[in-house]
N, C-alpha and C. Protein backbone atom coordinates (compact mmCIF):
# COMPACT_ATOMS: atom_id res chain seq x y z
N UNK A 1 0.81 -1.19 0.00
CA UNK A 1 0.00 0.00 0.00
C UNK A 1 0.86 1.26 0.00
N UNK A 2 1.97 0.86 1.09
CA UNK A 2 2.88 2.45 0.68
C UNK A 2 3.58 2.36 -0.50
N UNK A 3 3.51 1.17 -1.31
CA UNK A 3 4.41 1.42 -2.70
C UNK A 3 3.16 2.03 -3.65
N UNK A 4 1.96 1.92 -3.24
CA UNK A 4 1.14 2.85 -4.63
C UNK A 4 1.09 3.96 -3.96
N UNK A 5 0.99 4.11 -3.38
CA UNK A 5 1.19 6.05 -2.52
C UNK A 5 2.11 6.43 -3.38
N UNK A 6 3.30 5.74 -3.17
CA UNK A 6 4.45 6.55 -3.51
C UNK A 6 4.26 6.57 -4.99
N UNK A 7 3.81 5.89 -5.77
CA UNK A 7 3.69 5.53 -6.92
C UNK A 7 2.58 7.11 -7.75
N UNK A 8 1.82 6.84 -6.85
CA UNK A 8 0.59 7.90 -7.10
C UNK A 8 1.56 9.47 -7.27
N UNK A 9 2.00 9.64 -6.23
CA UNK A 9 2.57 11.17 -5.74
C UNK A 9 3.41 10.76 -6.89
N UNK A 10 4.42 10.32 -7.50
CA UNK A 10 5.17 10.19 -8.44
C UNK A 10 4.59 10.66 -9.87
N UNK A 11 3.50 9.58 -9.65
CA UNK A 11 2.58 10.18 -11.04
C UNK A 11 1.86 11.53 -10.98
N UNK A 12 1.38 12.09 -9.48
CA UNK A 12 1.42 13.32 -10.03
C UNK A 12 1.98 14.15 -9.98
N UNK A 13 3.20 14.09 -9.59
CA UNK A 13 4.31 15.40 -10.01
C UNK A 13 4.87 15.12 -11.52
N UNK A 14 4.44 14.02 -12.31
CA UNK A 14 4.66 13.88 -13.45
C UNK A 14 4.16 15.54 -14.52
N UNK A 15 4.72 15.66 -14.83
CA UNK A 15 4.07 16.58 -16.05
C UNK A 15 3.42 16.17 -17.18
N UNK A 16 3.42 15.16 -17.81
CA UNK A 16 3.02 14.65 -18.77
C UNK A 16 1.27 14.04 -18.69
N UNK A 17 1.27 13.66 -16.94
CA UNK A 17 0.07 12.80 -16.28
C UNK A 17 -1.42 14.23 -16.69
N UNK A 18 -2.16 13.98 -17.26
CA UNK A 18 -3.22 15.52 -17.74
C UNK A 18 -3.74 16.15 -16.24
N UNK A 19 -3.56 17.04 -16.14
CA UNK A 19 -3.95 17.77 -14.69
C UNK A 19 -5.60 17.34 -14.87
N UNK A 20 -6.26 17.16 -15.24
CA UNK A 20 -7.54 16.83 -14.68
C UNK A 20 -8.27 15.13 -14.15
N UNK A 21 -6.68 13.95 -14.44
CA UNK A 21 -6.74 13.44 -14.39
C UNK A 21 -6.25 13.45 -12.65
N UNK A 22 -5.39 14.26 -12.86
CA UNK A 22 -4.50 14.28 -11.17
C UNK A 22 -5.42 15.37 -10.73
N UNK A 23 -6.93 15.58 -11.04
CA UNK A 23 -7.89 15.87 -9.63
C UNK A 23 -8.31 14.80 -8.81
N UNK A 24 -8.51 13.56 -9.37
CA UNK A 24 -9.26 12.41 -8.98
C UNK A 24 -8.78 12.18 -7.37
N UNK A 25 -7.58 11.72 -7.43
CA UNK A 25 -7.00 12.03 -6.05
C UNK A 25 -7.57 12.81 -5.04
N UNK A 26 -7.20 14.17 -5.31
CA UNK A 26 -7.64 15.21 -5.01
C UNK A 26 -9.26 14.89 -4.55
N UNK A 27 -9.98 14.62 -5.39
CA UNK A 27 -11.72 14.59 -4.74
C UNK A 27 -11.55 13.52 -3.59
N UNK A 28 -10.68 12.35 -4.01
CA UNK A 28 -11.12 11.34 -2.92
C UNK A 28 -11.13 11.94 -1.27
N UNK A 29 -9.56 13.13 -1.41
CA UNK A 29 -9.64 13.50 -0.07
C UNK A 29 -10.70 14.64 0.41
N UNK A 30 -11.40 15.49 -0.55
CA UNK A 30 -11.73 16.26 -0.66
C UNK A 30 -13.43 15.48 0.30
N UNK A 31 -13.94 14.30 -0.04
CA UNK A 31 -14.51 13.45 0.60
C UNK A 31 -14.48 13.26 1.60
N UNK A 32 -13.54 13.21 2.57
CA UNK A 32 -13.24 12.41 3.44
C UNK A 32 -13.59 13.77 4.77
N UNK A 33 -13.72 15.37 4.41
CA UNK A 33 -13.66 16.39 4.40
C UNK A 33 -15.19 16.50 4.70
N UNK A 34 -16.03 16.44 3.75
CA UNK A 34 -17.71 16.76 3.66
C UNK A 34 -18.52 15.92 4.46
N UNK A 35 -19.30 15.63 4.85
CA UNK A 35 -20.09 14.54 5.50
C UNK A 35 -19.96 13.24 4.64
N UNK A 36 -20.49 12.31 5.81
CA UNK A 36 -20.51 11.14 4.84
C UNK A 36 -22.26 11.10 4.65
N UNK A 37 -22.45 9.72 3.37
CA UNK A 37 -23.95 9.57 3.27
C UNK A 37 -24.05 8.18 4.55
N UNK A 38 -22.41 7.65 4.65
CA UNK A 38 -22.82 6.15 5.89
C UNK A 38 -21.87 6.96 6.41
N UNK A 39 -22.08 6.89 7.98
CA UNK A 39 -20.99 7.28 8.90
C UNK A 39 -20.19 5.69 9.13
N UNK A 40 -18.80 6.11 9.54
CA UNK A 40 -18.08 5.24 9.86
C UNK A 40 -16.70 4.88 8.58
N UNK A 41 -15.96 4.42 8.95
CA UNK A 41 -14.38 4.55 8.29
C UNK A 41 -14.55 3.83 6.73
N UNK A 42 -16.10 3.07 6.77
CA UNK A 42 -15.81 1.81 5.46
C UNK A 42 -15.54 2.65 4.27
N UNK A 43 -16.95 3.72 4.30
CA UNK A 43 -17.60 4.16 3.00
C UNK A 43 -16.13 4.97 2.86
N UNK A 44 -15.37 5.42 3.24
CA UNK A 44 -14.27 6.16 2.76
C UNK A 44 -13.19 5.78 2.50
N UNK A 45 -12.70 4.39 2.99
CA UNK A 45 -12.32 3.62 2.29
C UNK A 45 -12.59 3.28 1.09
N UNK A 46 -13.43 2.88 0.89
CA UNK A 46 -14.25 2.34 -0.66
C UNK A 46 -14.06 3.46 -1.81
N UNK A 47 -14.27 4.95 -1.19
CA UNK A 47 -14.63 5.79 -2.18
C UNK A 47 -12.68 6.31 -2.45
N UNK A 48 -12.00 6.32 -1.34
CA UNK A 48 -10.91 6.41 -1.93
C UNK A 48 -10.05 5.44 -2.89
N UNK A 49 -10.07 4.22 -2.43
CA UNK A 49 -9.84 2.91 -3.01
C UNK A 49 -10.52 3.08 -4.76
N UNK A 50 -11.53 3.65 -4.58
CA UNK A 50 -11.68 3.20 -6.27
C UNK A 50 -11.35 4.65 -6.93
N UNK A 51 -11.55 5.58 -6.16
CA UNK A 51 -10.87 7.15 -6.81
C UNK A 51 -9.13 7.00 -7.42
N UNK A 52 -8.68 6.05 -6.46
CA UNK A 52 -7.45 5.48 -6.58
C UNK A 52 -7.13 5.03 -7.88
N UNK A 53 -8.14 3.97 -7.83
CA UNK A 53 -8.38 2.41 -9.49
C UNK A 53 -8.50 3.13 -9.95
N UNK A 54 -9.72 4.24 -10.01
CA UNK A 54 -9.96 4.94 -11.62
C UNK A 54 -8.70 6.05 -11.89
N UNK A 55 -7.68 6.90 -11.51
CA UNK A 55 -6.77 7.46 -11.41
C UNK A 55 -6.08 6.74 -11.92
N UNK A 56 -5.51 5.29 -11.41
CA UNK A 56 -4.14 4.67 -12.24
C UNK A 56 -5.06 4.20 -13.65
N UNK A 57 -6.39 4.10 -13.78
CA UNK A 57 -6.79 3.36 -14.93
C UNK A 57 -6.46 4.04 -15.66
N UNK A 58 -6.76 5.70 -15.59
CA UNK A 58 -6.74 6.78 -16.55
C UNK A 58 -5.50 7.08 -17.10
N UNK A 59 -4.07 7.14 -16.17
CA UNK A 59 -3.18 7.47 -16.35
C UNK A 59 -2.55 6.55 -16.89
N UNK A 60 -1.33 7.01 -18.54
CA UNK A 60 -0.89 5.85 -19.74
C UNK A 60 -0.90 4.20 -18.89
N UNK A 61 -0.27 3.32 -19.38
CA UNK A 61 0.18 2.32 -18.51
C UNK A 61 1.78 2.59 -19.03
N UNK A 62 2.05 3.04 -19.88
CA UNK A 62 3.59 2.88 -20.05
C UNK A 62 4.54 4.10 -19.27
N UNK A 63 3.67 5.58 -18.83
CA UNK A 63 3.96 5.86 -17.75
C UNK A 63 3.83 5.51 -16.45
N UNK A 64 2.66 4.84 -16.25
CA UNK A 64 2.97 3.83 -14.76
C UNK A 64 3.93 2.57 -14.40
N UNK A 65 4.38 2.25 -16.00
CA UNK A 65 5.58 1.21 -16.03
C UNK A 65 6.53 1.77 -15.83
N UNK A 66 6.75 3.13 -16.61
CA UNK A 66 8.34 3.74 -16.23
C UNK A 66 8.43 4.39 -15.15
N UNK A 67 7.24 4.50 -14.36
CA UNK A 67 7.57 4.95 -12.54
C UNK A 67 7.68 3.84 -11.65
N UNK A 68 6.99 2.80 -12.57
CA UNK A 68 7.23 1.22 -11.17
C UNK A 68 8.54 1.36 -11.49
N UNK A 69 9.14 1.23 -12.27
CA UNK A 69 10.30 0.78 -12.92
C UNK A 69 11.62 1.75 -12.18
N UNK A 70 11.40 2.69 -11.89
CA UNK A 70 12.06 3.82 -11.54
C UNK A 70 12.16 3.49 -9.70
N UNK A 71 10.67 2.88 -9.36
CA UNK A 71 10.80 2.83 -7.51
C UNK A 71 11.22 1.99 -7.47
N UNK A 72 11.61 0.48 -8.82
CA UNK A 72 12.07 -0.65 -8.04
C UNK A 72 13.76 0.16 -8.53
N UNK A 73 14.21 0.56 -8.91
CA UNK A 73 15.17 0.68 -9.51
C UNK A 73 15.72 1.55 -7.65
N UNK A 74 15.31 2.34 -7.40
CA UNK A 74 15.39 3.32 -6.29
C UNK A 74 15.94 2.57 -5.29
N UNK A 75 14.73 1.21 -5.27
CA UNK A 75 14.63 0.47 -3.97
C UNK A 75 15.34 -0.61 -4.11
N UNK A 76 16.49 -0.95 -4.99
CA UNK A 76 17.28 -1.84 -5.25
C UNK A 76 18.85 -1.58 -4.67
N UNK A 77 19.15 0.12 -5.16
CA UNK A 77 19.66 0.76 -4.75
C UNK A 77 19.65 1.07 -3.48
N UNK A 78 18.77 1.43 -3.11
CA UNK A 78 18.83 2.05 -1.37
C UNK A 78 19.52 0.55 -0.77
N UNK A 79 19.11 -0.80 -0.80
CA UNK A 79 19.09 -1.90 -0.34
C UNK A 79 20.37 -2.18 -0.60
N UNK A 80 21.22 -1.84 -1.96
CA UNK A 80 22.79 -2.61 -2.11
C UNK A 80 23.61 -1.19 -1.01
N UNK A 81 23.18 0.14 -0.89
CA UNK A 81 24.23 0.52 -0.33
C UNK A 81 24.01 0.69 0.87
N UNK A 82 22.69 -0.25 1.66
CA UNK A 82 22.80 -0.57 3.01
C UNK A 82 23.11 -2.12 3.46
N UNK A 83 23.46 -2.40 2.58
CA UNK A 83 24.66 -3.94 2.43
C UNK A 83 25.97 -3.40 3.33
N UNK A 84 26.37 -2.18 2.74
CA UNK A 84 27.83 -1.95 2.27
C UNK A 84 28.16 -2.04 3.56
N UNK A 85 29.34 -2.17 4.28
CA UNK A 85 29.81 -2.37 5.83
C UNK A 85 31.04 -1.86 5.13
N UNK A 86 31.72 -0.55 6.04
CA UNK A 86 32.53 0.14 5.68
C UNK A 86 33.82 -0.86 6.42
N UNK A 87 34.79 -0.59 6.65
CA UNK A 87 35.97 -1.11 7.00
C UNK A 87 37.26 -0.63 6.18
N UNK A 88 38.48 -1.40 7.20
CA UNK A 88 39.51 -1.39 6.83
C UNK A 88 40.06 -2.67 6.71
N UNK A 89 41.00 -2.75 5.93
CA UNK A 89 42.19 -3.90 5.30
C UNK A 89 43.33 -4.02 5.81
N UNK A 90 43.28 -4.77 6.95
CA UNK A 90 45.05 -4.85 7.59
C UNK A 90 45.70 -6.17 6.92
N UNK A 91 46.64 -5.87 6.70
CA UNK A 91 47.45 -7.21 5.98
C UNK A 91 48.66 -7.28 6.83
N UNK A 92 48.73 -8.36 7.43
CA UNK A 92 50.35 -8.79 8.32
C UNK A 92 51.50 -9.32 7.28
């Protein structure tokens, strides 16, 4: 779930993504804000969850490939240079 967050915010600082597509987002929270028609946590779940679906539906798929592509690339990275264990080389 935090990898489509991050995924989302990625796509919309995209420039290319059509600004009226990157409102959708935007309404889900904009919801969460106004009354509900059911009280309680579900219905806003639901309505963000699919504000969500229809947002990545809208947006290319070959720009949502070259941003997965970009966080695994990120997160491959972050992971090899917290491998790294610094040290020194004594030789007798």
């Amino acid at each position: 779930m935090v990898r489509q967050l991050q995924l989302i915010i990625r796509l919309l600082k995209d420039k290319r993504v059509h600004p009226l597509i990157k409102v959708l987002p935007f309404l889900s929270l904009i919801y969460l804000i106004y009354p509900d028609f059911i009280p309680g946590p579900f219905d806003d779940a639901v309505v963000i969850g699919l504000f969500t679906q229809f947002f990545m539906s809208l947006v290319p798929d070959d720009l949502v490939d070259e941003h997965r592509y970009e966080q695994e690339a990120e997160k491959i990275k972050t992971n090899q240079e917290d491998s790294i264990i610094e040290g020194e080389f004594w030789e007798e």
